[in-house]
Protein backbone atom coordinates (compact mmCIF):
# COMPACT_ATOMS: atom_id res chain seq x y z
CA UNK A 1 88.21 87.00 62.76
CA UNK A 2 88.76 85.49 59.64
CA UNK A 3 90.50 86.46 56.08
CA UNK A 4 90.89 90.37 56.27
CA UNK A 5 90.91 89.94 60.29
CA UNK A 6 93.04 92.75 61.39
CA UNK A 7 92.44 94.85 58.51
CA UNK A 8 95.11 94.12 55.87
CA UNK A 9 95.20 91.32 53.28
CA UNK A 10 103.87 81.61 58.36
CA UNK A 11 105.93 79.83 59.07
CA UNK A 12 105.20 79.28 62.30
CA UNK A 13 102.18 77.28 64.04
CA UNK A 14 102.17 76.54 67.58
CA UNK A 15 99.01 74.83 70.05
CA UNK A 16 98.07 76.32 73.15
CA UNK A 17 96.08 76.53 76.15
CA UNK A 18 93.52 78.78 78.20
CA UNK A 19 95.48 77.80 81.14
CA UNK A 20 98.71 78.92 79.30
CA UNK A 21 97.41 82.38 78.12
CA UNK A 22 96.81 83.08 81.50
CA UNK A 23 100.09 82.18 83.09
CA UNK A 24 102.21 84.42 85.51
CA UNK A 25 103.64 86.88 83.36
CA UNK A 26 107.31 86.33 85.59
CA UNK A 27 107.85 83.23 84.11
CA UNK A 28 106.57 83.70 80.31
CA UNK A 29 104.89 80.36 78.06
CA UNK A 30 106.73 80.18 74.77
CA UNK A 31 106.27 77.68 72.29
CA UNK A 32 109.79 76.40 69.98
CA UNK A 33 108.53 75.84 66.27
CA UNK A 34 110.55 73.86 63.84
CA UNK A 35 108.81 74.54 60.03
CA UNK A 36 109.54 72.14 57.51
CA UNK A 37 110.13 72.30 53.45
CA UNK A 38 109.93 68.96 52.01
CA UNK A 39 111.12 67.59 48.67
CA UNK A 40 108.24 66.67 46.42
CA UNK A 41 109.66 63.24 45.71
CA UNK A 42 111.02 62.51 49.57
CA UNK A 43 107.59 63.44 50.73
CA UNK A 44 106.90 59.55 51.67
CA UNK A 45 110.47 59.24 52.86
CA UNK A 46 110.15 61.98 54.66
CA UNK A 47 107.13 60.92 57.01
CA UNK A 48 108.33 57.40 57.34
CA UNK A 49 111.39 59.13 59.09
CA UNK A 50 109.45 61.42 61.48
CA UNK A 51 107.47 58.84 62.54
CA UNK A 52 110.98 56.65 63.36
CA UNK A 53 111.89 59.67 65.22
CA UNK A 54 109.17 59.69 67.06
CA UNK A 55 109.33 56.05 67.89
CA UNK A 56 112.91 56.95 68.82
CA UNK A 57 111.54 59.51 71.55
CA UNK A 58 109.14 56.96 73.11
CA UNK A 59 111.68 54.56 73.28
CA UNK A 60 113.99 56.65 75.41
CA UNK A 61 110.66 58.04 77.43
CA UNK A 62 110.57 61.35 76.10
CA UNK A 63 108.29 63.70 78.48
CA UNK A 64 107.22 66.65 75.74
CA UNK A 65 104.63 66.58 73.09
CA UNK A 66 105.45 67.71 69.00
CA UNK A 67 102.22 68.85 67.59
CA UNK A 68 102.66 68.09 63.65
CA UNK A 69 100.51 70.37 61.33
CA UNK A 70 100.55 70.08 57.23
CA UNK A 71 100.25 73.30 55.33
CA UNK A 72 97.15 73.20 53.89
CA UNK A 73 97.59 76.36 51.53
CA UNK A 74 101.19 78.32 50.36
CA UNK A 75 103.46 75.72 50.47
CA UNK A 76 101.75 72.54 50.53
CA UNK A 77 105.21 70.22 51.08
CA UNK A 78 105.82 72.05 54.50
CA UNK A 79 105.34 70.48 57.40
CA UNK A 80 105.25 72.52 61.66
CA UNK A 81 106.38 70.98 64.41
CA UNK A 82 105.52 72.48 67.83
CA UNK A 83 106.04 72.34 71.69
CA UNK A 84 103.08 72.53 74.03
CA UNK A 85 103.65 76.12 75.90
CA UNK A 86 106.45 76.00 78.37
CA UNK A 87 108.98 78.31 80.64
CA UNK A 88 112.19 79.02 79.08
CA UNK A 89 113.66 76.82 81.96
CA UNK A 90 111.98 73.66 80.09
CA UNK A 91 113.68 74.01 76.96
CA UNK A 92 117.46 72.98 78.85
CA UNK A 93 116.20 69.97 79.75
CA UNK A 94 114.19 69.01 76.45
CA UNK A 95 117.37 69.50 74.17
CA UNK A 96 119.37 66.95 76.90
CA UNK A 97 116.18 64.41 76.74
CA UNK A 98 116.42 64.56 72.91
CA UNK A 99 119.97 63.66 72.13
CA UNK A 100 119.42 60.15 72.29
CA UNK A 101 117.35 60.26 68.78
CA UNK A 102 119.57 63.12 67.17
CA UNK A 103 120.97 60.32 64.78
CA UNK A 104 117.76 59.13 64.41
CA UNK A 105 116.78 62.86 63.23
CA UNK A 106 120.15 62.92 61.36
CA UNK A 107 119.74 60.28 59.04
CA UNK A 108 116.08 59.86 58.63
CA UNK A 109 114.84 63.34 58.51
CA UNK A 110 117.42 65.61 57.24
CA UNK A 111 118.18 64.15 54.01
CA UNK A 112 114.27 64.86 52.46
CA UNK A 113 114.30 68.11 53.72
CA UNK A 114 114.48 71.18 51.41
CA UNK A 115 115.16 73.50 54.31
CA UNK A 116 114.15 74.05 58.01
CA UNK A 117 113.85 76.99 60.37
CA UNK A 118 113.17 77.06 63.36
CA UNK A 119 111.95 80.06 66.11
CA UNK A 120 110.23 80.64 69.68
CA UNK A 121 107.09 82.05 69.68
CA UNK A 122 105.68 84.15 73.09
CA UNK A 123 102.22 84.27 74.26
CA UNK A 124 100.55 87.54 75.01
CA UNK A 125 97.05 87.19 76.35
CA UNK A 126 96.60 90.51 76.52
CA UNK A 127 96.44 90.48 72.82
CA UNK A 128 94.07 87.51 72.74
CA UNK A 129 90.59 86.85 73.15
CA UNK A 130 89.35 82.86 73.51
CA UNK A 131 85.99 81.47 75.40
CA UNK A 132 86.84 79.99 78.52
CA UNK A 133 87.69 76.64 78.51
CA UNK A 134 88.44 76.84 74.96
CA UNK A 135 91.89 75.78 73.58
CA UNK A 136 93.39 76.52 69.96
CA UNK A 137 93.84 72.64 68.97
CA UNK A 138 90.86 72.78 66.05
CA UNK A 139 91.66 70.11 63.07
CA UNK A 140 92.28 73.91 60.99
CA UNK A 141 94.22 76.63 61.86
CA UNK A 142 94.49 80.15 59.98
CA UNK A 143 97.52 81.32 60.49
CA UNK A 144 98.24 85.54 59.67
CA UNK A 145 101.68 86.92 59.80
CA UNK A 146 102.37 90.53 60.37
CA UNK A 147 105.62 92.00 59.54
CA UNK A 148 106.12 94.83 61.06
CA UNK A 149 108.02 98.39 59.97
CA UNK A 150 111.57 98.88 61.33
CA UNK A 151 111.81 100.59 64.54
CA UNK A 152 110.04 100.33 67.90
CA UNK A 153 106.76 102.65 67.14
CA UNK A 154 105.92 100.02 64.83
CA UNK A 155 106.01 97.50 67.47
CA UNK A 156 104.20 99.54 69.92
CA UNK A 157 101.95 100.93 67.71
CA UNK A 158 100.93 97.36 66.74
CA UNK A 159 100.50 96.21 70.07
CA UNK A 160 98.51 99.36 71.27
CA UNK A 161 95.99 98.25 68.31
CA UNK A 162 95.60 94.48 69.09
CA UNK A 163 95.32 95.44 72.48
CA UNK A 164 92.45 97.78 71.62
CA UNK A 165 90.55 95.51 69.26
CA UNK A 166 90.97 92.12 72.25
CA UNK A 167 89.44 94.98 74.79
CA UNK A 168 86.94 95.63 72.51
CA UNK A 169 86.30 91.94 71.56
CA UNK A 170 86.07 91.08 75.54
CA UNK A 171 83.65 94.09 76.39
CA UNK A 172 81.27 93.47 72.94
CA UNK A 173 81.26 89.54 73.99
CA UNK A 174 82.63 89.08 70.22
CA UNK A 175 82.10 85.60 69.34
CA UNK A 176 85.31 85.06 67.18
CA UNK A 177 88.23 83.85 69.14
CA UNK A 178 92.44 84.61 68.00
CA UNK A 179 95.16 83.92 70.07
CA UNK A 180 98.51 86.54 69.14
CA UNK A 181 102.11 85.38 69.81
CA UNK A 182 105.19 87.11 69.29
CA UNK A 183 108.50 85.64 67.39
CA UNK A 184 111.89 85.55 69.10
CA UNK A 185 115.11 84.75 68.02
CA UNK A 186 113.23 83.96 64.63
CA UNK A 187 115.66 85.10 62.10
CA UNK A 188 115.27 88.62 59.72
CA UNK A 189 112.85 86.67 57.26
CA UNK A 190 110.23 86.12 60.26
CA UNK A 191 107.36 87.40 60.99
CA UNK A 192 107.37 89.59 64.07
CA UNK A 193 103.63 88.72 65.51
CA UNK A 194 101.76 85.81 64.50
CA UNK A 195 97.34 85.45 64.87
CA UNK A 196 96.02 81.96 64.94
CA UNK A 197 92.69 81.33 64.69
CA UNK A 198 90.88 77.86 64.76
CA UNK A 199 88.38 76.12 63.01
CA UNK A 200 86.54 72.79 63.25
CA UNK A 201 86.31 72.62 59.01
CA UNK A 202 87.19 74.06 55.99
CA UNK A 203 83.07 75.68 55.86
CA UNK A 204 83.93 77.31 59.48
CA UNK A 205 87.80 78.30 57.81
CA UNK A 206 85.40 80.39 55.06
CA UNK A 207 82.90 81.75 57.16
CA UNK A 208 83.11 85.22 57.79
CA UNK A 209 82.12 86.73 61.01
CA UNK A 210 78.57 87.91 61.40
CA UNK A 211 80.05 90.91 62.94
CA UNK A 212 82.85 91.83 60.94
CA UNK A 213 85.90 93.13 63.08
CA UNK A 214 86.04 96.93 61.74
CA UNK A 215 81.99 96.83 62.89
CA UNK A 216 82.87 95.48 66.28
CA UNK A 217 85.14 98.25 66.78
CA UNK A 218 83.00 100.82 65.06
CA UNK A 219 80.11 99.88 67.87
CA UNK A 220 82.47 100.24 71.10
CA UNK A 221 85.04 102.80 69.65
CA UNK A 222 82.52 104.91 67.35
CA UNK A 223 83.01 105.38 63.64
CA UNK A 224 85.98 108.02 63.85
CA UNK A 225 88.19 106.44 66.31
CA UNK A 226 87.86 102.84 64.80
CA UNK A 227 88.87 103.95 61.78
CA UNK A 228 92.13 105.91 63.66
CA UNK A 229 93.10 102.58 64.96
CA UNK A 230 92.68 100.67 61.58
CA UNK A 231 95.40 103.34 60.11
CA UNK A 232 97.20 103.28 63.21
CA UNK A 233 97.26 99.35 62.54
CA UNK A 234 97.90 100.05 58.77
CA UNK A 235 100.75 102.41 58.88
CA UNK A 236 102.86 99.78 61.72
CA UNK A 237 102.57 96.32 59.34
CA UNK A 238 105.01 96.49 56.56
CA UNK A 239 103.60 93.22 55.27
CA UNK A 240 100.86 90.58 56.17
CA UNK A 241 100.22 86.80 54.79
CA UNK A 242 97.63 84.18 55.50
CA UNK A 243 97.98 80.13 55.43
CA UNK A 244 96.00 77.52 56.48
CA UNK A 245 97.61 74.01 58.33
CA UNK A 246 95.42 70.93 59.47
CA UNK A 247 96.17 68.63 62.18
CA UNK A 248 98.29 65.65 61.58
CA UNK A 249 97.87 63.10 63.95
CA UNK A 250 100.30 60.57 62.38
CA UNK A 251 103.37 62.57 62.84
CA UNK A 252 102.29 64.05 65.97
CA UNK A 253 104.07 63.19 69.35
CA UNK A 254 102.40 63.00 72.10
CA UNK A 255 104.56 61.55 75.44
CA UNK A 256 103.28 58.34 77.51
CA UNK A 257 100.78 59.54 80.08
CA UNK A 258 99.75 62.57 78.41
């Protein structure tokens, strides 16, 4: 599922699990992204002070983990910061554990920074198709972002598609894995549903799929109805963009124990 994945052509990145794709849908896994834009010249600054907040954390025994990613493509001075997958509940008692290093985040952060935003992201595994056992950390990510029409057809026109194309990924045994997440709270700018897919390297990042996704669908849905659901998909998305982040393990923070 790569490039032209869904059928057309961030920012938000987020890690997750098998374990937390397939969690009880009464107590939904969202992930809280915080996307930085970085002042060319602060870039050093800018790191040095991250990594004091993150020293800050350990110091005061901070349980939850930041995954750091560095955009890779579009806006190469942006930096994503993101929670492992969590209940709502878990996000009370994260902002109370963090206080002690607001300062820290205050006065050694803040000043390099361009901008920020920041936005939850939910899960639906319904909409995603990964091999067992298999997780979306990958030292790449591809990152698509679909904005969708106004109005709720769009939205459930959208889903209805992705929904289509994961059932027809799980029955054809489709080697290519995505995992779809949905913005809330995001701000009018967003995107409203976000597709991540992993790679090991930048050759895997340019591969294309030995069976493209429009072929896939073509072989369980037949010619005609494939191509329903690709206008189906085409008429919901207003607009759709692609970036690339890699793994940075430097500004990355990962609690003691974990």
């Amino acid at each position: 599922m790569k490039h032209t994945t869904l059928g057309l052509a961030l920012a938000l990145l987020f890690t997750c699990t098998t374990a937390a794709l397939a969690a009880d849908n009464a107590k939904p896994m969202v992930v809280r992204d915080y996307t930085d834009w970085v002042n060319p010249a602060d870039q050093e600054a800018y790191e040095a002070g991250i990594k004091a907040f993150n020293q800050c954390l350990a110091q005061h025994g901070f349980k939850y983990n930041w995954t750091a990613w560095s955009h890779e493509t579009g806006d190469t001075y942006s930096y994503s910061y993101v929670t492992d997958p969590l209940p709502w509940s878990a996000f009370d008692t994260m902002r109370t554990a963090g206080k002690a290093c607001d300062a820290t985040l205050r006065t050694s952060v803040n000043p390099h920074l361009k901008s920020e935003i920041s936005a939850f992201m939910e899960f639906h595994p319904e909409l995603s198709h990964m091999a067992k056992g298999q997780t979306i950390n990958a030292p790449y990510i591809e990152v698509l972002y679909f904005k969708l029409k106004p109005g709720h057809e769009a939205r459930e026109a959208f889903i209805d598609v992705v929904k289509k194309i994961t059932a027809a990924a799980e029955k054809s045994k489709w080697p290519n894995n995505y995992v779809t997440a949905e913005a809330r709270d995001a701000g009018g700018e967003s995107p409203d549903f976000v597709v991540l897919i992993p790679s090991k390297s930048w050759e895997e990042v340019g591969k294309d799929p030995e069976t493209p996704l429009w072929t896939m669908m073509e072989n369980v849905y037949g010619k005609a109805d494939a191509q329903a659901i690709r206008k189906s998909l085409n008429d919901a998305v207003q607009e759709q963009s692609a970036h690339v982040d890699s793994y940075n393990a430097e500004l990355t923070y990962k609690a003691s124990g974990k």
